[in-house]
C-alpha atoms as a PDB file:
ATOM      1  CA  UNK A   1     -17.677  -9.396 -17.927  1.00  0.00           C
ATOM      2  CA  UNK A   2     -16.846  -6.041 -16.810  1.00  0.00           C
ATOM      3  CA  UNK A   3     -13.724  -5.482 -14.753  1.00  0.00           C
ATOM      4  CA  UNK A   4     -12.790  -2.542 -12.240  1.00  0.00           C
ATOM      5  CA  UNK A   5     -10.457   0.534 -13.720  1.00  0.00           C
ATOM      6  CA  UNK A   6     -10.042   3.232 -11.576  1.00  0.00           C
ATOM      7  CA  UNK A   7     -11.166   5.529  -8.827  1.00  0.00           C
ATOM      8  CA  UNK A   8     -11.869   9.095  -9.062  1.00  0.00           C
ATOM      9  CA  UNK A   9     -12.345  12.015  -6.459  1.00  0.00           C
ATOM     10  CA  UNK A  10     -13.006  15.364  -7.391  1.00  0.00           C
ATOM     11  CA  UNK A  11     -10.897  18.231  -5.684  1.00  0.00           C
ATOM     12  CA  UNK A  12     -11.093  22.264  -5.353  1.00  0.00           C
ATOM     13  CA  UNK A  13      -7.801  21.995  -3.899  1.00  0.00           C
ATOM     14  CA  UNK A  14      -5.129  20.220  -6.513  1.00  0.00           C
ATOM     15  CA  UNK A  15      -1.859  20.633  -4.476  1.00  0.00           C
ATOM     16  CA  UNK A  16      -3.231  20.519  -1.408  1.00  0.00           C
ATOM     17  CA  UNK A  17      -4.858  17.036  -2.570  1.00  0.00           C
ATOM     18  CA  UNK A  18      -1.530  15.893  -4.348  1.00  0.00           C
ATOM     19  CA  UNK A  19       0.309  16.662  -0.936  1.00  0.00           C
ATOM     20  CA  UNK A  20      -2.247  14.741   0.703  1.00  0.00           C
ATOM     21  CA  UNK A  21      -2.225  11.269  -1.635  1.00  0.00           C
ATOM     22  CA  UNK A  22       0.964  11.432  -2.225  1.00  0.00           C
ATOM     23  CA  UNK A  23       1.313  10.721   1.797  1.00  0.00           C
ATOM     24  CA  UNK A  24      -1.328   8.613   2.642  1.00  0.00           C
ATOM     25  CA  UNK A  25      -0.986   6.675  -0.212  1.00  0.00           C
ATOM     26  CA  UNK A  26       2.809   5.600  -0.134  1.00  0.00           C
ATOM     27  CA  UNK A  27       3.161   3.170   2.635  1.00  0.00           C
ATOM     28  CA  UNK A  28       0.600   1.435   0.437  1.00  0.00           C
ATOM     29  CA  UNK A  29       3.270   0.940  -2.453  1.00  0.00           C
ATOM     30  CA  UNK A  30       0.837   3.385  -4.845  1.00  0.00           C
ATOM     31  CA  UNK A  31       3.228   6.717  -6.285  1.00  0.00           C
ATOM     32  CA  UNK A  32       1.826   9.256  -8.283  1.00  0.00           C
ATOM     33  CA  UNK A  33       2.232   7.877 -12.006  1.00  0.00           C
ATOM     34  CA  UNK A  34       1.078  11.246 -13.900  1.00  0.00           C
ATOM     35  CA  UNK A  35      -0.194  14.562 -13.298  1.00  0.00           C
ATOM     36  CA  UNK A  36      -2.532  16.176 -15.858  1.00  0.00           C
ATOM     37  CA  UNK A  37      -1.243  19.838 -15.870  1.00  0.00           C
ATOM     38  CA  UNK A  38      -3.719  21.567 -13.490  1.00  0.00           C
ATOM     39  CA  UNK A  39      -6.680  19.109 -14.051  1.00  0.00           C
ATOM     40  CA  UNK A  40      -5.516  16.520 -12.083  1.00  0.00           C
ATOM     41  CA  UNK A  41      -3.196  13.401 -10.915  1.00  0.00           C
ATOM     42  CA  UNK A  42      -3.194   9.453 -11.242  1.00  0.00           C
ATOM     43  CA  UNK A  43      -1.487   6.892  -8.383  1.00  0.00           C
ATOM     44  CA  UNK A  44      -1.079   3.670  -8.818  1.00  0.00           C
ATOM     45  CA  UNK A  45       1.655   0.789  -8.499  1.00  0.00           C
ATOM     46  CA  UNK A  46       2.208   0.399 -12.765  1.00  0.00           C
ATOM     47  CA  UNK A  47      -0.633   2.166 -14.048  1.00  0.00           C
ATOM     48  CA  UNK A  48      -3.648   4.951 -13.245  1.00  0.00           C
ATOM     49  CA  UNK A  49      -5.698   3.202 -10.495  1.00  0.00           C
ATOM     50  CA  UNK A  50      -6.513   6.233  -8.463  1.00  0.00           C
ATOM     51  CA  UNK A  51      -7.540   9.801  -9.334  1.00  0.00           C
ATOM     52  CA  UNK A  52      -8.036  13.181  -8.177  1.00  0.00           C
ATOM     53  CA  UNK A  53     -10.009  15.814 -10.659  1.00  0.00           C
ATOM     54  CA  UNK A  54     -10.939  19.079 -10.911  1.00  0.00           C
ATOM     55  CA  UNK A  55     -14.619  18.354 -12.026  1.00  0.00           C
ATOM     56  CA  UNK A  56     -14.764  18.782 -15.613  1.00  0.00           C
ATOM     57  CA  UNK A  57     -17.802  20.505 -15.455  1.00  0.00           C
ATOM     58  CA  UNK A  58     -16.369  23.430 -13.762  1.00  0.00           C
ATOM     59  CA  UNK A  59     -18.516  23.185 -10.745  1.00  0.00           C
ATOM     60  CA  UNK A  60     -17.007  22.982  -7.226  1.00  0.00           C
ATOM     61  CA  UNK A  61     -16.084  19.782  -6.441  1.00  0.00           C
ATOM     62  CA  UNK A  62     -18.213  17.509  -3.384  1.00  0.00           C
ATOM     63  CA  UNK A  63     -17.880  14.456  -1.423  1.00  0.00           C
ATOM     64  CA  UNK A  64     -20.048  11.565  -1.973  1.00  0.00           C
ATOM     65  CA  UNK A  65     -22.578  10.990   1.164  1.00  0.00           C
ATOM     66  CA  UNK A  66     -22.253   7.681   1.895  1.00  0.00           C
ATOM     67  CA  UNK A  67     -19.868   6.626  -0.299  1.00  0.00           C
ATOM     68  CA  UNK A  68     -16.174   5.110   0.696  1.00  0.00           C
ATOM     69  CA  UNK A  69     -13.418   4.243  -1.356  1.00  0.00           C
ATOM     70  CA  UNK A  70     -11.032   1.273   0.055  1.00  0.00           C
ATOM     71  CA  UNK A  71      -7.603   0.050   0.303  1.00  0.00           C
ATOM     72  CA  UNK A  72      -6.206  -2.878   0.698  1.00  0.00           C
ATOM     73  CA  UNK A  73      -3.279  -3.896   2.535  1.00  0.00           C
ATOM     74  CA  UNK A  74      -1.296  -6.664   3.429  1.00  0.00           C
ATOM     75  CA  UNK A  75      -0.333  -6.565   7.175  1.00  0.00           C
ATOM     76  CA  UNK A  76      -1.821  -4.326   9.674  1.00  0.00           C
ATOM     77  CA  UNK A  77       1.485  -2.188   9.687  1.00  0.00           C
ATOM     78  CA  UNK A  78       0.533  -0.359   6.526  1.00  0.00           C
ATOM     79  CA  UNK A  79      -2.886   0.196   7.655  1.00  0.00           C
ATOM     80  CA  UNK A  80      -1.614   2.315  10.739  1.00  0.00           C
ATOM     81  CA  UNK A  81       0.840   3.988   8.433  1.00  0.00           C
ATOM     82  CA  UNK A  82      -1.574   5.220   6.074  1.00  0.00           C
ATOM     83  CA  UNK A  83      -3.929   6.060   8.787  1.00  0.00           C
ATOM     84  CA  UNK A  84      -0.908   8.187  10.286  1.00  0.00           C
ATOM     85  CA  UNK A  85       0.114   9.453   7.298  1.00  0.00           C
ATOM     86  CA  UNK A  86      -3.103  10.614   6.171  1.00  0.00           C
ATOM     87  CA  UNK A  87      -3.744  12.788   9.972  1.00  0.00           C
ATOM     88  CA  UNK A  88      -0.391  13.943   9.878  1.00  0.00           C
ATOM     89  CA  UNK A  89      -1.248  15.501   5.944  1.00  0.00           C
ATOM     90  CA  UNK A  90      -4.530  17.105   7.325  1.00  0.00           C
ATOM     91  CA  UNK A  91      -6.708  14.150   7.243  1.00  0.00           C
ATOM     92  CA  UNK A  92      -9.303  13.154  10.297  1.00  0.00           C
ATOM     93  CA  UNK A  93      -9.483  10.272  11.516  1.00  0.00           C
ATOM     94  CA  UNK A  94     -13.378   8.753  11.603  1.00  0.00           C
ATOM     95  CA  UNK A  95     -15.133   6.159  13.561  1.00  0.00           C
ATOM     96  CA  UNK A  96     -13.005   3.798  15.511  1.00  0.00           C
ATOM     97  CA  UNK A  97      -9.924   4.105  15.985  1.00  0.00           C
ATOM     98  CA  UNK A  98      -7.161   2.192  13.688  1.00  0.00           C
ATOM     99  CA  UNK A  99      -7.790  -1.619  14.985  1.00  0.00           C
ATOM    100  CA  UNK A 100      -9.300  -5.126  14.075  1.00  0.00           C
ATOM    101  CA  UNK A 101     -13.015  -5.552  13.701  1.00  0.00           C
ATOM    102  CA  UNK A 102     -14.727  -8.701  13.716  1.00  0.00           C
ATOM    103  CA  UNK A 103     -18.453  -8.727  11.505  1.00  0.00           C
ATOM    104  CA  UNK A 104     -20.224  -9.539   8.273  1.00  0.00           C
ATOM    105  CA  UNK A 105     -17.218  -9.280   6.069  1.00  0.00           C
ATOM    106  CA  UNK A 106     -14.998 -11.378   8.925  1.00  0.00           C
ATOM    107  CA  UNK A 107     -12.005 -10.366  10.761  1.00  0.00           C
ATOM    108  CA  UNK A 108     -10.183  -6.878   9.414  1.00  0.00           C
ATOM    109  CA  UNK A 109      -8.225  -4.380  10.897  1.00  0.00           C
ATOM    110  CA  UNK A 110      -9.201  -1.270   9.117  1.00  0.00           C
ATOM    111  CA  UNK A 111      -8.711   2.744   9.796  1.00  0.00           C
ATOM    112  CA  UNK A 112     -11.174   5.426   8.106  1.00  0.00           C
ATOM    113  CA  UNK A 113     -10.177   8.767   7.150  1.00  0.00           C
ATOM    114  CA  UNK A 114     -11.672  12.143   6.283  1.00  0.00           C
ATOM    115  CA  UNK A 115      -9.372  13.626   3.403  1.00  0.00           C
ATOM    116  CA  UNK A 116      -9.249  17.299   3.242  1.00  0.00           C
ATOM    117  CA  UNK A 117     -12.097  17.210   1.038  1.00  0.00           C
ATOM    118  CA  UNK A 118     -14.517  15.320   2.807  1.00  0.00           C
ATOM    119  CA  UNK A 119     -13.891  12.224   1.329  1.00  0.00           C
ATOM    120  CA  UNK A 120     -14.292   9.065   3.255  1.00  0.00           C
ATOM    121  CA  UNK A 121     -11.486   6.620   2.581  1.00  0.00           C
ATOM    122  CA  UNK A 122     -10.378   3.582   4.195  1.00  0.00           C
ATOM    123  CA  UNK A 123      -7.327   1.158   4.478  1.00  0.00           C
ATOM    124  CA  UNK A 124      -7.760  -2.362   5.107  1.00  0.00           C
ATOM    125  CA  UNK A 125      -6.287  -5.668   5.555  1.00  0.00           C
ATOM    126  CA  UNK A 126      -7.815  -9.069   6.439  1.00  0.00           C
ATOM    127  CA  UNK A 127      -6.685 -11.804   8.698  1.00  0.00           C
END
């Protein structure tokens, strides 16, 4: 059986992006655990979870359409504080506004974000 690693994001942007995560992903608990020179930087509680790149291919870096990468979080608290956190560090806020949702996957209070780079992120925590 396969098990889940790691995210990765590209960036054409690296401190503007380490600014950014380094914000929005703190009152999560993740810190920045390693930077790779100017190529790049991992977060995560005890080892790389999370990633930011500069594409190794050299090409300019793009967001995926359609795709979303996920947080989770244990009270609703740190939800709002990473949605905060990430407008405040030159995120947008998407869709509806930070709150609880009722639907398919149950009840969740979840808040969406832009990240500089067009990326579509999202912190979540379920009742």
């Amino acid at each position: 059986m396969a098990a889940f690693t790691h995210v990765t994001v590209g960036t054409n942007a690296l401190a503007k992006a380490r600014a950014f995560y380094d914000s929005v992903l703190a009152p999560l608990g993740l810190k920045r655990i390693k930077d790779f020179g100017d190529g790049g930087s991992c977060w995560g509680q005890s080892t790389e979870e999370f990633m930011v790149l500069k594409p190794a291919d050299g090409k300019p870096a793009t967001h995926a359409n359609g795709g979303t990468i996920g947080f989770t979080c244990d009270s609703p608290e740190k939800v709002k504080a990473f949605h905060d956190a990430g407008v405040a560090s030159g995120g947008n806020s998407i869709e509806d506004p930070p709150g609880w949702r009722d639907g398919a996957f149950g009840k969740l209070y979840l808040a969406y974000l832009r990240d500089p780079f067009g990326n579509k992120i999202c912190a979540l925590h379920r009742s």
